[in-house]
Protein backbone atom coordinates (compact mmCIF):
# COMPACT_ATOMS: atom_id res chain seq x y z
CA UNK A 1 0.00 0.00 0.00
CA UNK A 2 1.60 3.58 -1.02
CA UNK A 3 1.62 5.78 1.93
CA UNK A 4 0.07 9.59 0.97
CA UNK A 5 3.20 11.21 -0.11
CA UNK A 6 4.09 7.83 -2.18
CA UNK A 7 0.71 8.88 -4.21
CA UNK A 8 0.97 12.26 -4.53
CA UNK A 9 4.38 11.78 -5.64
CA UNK A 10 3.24 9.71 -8.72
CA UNK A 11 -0.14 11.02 -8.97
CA UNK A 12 0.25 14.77 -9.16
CA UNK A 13 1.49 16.14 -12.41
CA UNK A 14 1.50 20.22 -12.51
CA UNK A 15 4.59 21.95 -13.94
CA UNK A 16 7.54 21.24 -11.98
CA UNK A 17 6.44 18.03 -9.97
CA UNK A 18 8.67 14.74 -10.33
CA UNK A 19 5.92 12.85 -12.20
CA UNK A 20 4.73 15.93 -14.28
CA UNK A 21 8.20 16.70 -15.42
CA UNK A 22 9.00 12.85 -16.18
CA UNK A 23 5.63 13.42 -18.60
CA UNK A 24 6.82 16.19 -19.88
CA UNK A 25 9.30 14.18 -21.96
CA UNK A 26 6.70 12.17 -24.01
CA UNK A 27 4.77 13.23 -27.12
CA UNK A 28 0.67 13.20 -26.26
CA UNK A 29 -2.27 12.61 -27.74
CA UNK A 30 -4.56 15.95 -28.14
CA UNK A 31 -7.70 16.71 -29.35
CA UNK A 32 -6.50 19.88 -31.15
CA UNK A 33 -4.41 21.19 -33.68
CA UNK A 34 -2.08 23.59 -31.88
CA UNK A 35 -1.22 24.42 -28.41
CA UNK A 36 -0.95 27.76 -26.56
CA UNK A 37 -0.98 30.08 -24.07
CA UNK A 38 -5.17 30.70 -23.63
CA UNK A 39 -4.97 34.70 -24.08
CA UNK A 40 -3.74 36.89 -26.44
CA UNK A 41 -0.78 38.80 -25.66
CA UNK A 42 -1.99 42.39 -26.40
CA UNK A 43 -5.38 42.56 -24.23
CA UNK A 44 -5.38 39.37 -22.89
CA UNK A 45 -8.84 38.25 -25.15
CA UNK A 46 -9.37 34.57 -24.72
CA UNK A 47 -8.40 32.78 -27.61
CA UNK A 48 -11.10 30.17 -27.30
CA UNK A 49 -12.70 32.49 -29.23
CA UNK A 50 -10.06 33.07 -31.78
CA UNK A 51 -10.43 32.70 -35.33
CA UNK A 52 -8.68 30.03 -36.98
CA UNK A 53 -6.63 30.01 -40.39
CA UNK A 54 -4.92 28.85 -42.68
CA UNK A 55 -1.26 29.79 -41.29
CA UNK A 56 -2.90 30.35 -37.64
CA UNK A 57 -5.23 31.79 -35.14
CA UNK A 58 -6.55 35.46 -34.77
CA UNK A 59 -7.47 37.10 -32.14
CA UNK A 60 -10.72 38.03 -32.29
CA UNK A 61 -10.48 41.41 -30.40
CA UNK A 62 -7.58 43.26 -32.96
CA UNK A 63 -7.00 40.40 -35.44
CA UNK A 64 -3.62 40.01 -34.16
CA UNK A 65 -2.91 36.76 -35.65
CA UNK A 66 -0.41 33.53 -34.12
CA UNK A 67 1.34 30.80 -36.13
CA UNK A 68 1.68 26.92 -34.41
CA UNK A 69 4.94 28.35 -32.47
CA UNK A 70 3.38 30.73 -30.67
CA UNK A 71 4.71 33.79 -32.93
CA UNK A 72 2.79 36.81 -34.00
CA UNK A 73 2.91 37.01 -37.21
CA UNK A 74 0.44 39.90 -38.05
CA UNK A 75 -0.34 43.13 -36.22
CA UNK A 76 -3.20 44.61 -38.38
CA UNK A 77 -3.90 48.26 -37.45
CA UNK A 78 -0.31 48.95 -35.98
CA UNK A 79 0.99 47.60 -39.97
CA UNK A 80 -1.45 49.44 -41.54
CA UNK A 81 0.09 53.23 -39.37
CA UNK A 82 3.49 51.79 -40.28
CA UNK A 83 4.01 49.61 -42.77
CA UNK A 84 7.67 48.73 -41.72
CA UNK A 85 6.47 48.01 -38.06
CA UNK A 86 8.66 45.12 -36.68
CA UNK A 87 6.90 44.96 -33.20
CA UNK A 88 5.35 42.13 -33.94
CA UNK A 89 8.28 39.64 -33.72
CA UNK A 90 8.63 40.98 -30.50
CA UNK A 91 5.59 39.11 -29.29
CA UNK A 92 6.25 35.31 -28.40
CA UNK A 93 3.40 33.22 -26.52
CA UNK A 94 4.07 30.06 -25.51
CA UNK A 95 3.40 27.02 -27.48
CA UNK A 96 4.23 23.70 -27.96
CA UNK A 97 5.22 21.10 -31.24
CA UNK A 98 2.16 19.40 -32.87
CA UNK A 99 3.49 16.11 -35.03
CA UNK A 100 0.51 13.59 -36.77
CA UNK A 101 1.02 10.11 -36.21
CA UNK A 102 -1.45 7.64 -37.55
CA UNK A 103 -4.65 9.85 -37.37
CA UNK A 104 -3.73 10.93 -33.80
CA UNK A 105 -2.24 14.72 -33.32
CA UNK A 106 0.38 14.34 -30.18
CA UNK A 107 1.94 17.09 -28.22
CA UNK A 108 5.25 17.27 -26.69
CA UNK A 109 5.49 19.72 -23.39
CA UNK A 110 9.00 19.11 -22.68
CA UNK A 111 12.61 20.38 -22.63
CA UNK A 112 14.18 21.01 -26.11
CA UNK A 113 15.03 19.40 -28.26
CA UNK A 114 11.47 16.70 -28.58
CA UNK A 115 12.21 13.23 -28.02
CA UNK A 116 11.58 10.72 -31.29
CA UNK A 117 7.64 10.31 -31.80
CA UNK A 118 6.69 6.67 -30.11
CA UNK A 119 7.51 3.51 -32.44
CA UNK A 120 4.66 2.00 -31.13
CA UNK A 121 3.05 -0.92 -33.55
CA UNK A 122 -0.67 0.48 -34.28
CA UNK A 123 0.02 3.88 -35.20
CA UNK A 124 1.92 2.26 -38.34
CA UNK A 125 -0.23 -0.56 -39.34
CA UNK A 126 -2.37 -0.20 -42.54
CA UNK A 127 -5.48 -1.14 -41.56
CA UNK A 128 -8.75 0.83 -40.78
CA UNK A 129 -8.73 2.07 -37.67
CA UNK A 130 -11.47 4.57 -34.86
CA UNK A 131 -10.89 6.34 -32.10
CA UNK A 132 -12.64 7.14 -29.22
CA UNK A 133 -12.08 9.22 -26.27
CA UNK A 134 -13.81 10.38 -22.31
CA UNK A 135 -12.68 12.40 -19.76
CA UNK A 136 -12.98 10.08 -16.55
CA UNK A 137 -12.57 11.92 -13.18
CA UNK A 138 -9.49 10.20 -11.78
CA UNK A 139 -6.52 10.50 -11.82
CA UNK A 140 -3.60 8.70 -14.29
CA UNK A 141 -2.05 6.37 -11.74
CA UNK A 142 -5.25 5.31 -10.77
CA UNK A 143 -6.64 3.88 -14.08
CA UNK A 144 -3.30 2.57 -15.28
CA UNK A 145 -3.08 0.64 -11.80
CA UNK A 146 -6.40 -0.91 -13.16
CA UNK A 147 -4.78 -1.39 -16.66
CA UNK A 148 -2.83 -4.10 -14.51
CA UNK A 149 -5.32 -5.92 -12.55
CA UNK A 150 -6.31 -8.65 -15.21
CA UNK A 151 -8.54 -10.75 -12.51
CA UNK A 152 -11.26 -7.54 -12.03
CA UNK A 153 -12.88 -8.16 -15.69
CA UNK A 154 -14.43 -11.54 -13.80
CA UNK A 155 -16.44 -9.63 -11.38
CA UNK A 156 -16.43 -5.76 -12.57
CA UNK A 157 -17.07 -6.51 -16.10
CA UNK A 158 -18.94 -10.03 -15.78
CA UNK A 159 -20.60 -10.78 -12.21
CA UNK A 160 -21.37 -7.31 -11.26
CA UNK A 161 -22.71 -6.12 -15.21
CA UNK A 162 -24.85 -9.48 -14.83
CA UNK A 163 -26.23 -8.04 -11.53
CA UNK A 164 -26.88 -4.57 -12.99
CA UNK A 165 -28.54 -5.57 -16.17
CA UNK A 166 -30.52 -8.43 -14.51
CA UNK A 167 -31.93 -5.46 -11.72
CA UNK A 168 -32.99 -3.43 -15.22
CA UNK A 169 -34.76 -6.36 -16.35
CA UNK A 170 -32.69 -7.43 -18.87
CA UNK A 171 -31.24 -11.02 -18.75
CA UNK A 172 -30.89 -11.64 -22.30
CA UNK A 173 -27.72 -9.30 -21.68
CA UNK A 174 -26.04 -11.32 -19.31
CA UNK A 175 -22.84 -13.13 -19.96
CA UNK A 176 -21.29 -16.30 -19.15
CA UNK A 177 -18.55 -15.96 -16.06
CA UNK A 178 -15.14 -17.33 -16.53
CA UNK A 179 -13.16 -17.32 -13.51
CA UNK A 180 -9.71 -16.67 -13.24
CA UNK A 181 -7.56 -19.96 -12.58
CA UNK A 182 -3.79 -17.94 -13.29
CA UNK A 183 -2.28 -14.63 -13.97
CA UNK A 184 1.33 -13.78 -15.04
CA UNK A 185 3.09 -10.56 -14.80
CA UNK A 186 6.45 -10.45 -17.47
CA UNK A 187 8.88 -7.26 -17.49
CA UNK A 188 10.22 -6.28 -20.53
CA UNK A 189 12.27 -3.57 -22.30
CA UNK A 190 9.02 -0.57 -22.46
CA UNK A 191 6.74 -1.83 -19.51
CA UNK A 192 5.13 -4.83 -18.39
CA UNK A 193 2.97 -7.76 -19.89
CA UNK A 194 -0.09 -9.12 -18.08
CA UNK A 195 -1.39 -12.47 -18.61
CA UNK A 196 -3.99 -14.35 -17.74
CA UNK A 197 -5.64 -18.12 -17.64
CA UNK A 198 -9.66 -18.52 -17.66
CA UNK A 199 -11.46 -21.48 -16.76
CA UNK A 200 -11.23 -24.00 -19.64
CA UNK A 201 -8.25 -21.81 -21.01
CA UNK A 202 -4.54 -23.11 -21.55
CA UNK A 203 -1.31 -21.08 -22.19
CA UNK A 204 -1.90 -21.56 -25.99
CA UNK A 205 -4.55 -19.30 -25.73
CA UNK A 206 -4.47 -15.60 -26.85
CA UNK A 207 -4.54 -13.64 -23.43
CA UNK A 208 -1.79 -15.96 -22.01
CA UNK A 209 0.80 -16.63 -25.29
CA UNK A 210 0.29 -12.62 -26.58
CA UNK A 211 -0.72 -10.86 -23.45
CA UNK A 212 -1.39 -7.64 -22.58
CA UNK A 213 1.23 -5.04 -22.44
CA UNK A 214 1.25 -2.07 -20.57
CA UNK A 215 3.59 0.29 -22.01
CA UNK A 216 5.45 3.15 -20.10
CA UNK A 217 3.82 5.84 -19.01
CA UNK A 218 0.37 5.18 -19.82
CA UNK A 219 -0.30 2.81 -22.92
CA UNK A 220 -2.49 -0.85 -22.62
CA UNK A 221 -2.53 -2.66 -25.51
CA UNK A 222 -5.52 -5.38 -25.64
CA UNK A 223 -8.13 -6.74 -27.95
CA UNK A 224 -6.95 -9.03 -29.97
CA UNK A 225 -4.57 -10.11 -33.07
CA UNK A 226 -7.34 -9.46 -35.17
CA UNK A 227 -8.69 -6.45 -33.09
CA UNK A 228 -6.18 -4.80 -31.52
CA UNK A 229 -6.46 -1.60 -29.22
CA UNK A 230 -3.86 0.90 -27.73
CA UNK A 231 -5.99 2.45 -24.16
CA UNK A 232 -4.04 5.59 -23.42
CA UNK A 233 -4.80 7.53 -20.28
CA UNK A 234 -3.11 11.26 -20.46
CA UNK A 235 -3.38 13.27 -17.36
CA UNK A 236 -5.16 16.23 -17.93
CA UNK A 237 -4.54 17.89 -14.05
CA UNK A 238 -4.27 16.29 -11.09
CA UNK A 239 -8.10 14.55 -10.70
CA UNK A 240 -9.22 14.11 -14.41
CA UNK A 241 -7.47 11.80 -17.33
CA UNK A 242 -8.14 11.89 -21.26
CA UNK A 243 -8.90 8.50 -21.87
CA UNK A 244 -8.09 7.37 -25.31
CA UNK A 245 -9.45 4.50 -27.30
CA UNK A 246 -7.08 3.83 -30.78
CA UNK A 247 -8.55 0.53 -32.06
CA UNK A 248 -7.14 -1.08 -35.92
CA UNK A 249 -9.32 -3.46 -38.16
CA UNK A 250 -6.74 -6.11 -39.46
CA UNK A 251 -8.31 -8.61 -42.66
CA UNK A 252 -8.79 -11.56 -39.99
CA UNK A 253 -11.40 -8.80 -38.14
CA UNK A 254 -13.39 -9.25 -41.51
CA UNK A 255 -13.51 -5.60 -41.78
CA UNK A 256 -13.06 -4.53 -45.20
CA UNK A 257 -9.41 -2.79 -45.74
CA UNK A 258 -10.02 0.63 -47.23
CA UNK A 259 -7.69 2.91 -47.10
CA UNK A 260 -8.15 5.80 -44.75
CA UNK A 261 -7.05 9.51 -44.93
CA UNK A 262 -6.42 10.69 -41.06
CA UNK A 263 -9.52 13.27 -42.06
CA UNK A 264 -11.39 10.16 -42.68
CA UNK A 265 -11.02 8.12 -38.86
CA UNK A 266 -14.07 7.92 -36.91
CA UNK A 267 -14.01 9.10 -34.05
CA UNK A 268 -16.45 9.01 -31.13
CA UNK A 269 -17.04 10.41 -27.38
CA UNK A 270 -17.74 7.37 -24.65
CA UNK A 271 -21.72 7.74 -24.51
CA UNK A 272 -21.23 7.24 -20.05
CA UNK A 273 -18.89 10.38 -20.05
CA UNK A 274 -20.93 11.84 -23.15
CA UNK A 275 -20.17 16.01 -22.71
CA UNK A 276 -19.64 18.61 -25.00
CA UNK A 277 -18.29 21.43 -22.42
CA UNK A 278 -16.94 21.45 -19.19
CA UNK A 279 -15.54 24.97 -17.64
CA UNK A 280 -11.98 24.16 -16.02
CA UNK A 281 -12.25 24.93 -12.36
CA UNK A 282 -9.63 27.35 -12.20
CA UNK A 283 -12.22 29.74 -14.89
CA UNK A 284 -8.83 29.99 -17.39
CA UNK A 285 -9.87 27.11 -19.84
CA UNK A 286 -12.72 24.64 -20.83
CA UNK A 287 -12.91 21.50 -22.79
CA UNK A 288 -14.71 20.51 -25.50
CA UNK A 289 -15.20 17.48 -27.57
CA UNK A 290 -17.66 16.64 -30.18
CA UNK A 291 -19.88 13.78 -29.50
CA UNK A 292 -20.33 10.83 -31.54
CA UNK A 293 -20.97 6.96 -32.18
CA UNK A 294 -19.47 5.54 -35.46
CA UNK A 295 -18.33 2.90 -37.27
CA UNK A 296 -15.18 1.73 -39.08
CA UNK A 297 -15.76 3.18 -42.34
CA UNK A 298 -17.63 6.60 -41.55
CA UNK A 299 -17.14 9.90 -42.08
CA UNK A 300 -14.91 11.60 -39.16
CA UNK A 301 -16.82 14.87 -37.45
CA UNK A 302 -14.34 17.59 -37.58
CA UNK A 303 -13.31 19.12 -34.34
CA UNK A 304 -14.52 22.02 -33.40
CA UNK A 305 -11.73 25.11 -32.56
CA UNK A 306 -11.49 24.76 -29.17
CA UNK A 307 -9.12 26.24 -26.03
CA UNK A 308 -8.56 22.38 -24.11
CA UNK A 309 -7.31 21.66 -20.61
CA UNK A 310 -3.63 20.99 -19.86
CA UNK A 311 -1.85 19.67 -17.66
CA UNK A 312 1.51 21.51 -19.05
CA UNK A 313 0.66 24.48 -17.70
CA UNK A 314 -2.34 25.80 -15.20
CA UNK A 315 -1.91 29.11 -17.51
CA UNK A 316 -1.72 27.49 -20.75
CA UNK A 317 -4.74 25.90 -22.79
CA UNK A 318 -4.61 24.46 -26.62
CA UNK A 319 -5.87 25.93 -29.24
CA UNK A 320 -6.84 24.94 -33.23
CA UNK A 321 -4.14 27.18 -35.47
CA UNK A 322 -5.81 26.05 -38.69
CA UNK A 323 -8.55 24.65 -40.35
CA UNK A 324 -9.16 20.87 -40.34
């Protein structure tokens, strides 16, 4: 059992704590195309409302307009009084690099230079692939200390869903429980894989040959061969975690194989967590997410422009710097 300051010492993650600046170093999903500071540097307008474009975001209030680094790049009214006005590149907000790797935009809120984008198997497959995503009001550690329990399934997911749907009146929905006869725990180079043994399993099977592993800081890779899915939990402050589903369709999933532009993923919000605003409790940022159900195959729903919670920075919020 970790005593308090154990937790809070891998649980908290604001700028300049020993777990937030280990995260720091890692590229992250976001929902958005850019990341900066939430207000503009002239009157301090909140850029949740800015405009976006093609090379940026405006300001609403005087147009001033920001590129992906953070740089104004146009002054409007103070170019059009003096045309050779250089003020501009004077103004610096801070930002953060936005790289696209297989449909997903990631982040990095680190020192310079980046460390390499993550090698990790799915986000180079070709295969169809969805994503999904929820805000769930916990913290990181705590859901990625569930990613290794493999026995809860047997009563969370089975014996206490049979109870729940059975009390609705539903027990055509019930499933058949499989209890847990072993479990195996395997460290490796980037984390740890979890196995497991069900009752009339063997160690041929799928969940004890393959595994699950759980990949430093946050990644759990399950499903199946045929199915697979990255789970990635990204702290988003201290109490709530971006919960990322990133699931591919290989030929054995009988899903046909067409291509897919990253425009063209679908993506979809968790119907139990299904929001489309939340103010941040601090009043400096909000998140917002657009809510859907889809299938492999559909038509993504753009994003909307949005200013997103962060955990880089309690002053800092992303923002969209162009058009999607």
């Amino acid at each position: 059992m970790l005593s308090t300051e154990q937790n809070d010492r891998l649980s908290r993650v604001g700028p300049g704590t020993p777990m937030g600046d280990v995260l720091r170093r890692y590229w992250h999903p976001i929902a958005t195309v850019g990341m900066m500071e939430p207000h503009c540097a002239h009157r301090r307008m909140n850029m949740i409302y800015g405009i976006p474009e093609t090379n940026g975001l405006r300001c609403p209030y005087h147009g001033w307009l920001y590129d992906e680094t953070g740089q104004c790049t146009e002054q409007p009214y103070e170019e059009t009084e003096d045309p050779d006005a250089r003020f501009k590149e004077k103004i610096q907000m801070k930002a953060y690099p936005i790289r696209e790797l297989g449909g997903m935009l990631m982040a990095y809120m680190g020192p310079m230079p980046p460390s390499e984008l993550p090698m990790w198997d799915l986000y180079y497959m070709d295969a169809p692939r969805d994503i999904g995503y929820a805000v769930v009001p916990s913290n990181w550690l705590q859901i990625m200390e569930n990613s290794l329990d493999p026995v809860h399934p047997e009563w969370l997911h089975m014996y206490w869903r049979n109870y729940v749907v059975g009390q609705m009146g539903q027990p055509e929905r019930q499933k058949a429980i499989k209890k847990h006869e072993l479990i195996g725990f395997d460290a490796f180079e980037y984390g740890i894989i979890k196995r497991r043994i069900v009752e009339g399993g063997t160690k041929e099977d799928e969940e004890w040959a393959t595994g699950h592993p759980v990949l430093f800081p946050y990644y759990l890779k399950s499903g199946s061969v045929s199915s697979p899915v990255f789970q990635i939990r990204v702290p988003i402050d201290d109490t709530n975690t971006g919960y990322w589903w990133y699931r591919l369709y290989t030929e054995e999933s009988g899903v046909p194989q067409t291509p897919q532009k990253p425009e063209e993923i679908p993506s979809t919000t968790h119907q139990y967590l299904n929001w489309t605003s939340k103010a941040h409790p601090s009043g400096k940022c909000s998140t917002t997410t657009a809510a859907r159900t889809s299938s492999p195959g559909s038509p993504r729903v753009p994003s909307p422009t949005v200013s997103a919670r962060t955990w880089a920075d309690p002053t800092l919020a992303s923002s969209s710097t162009a058009s999607s």
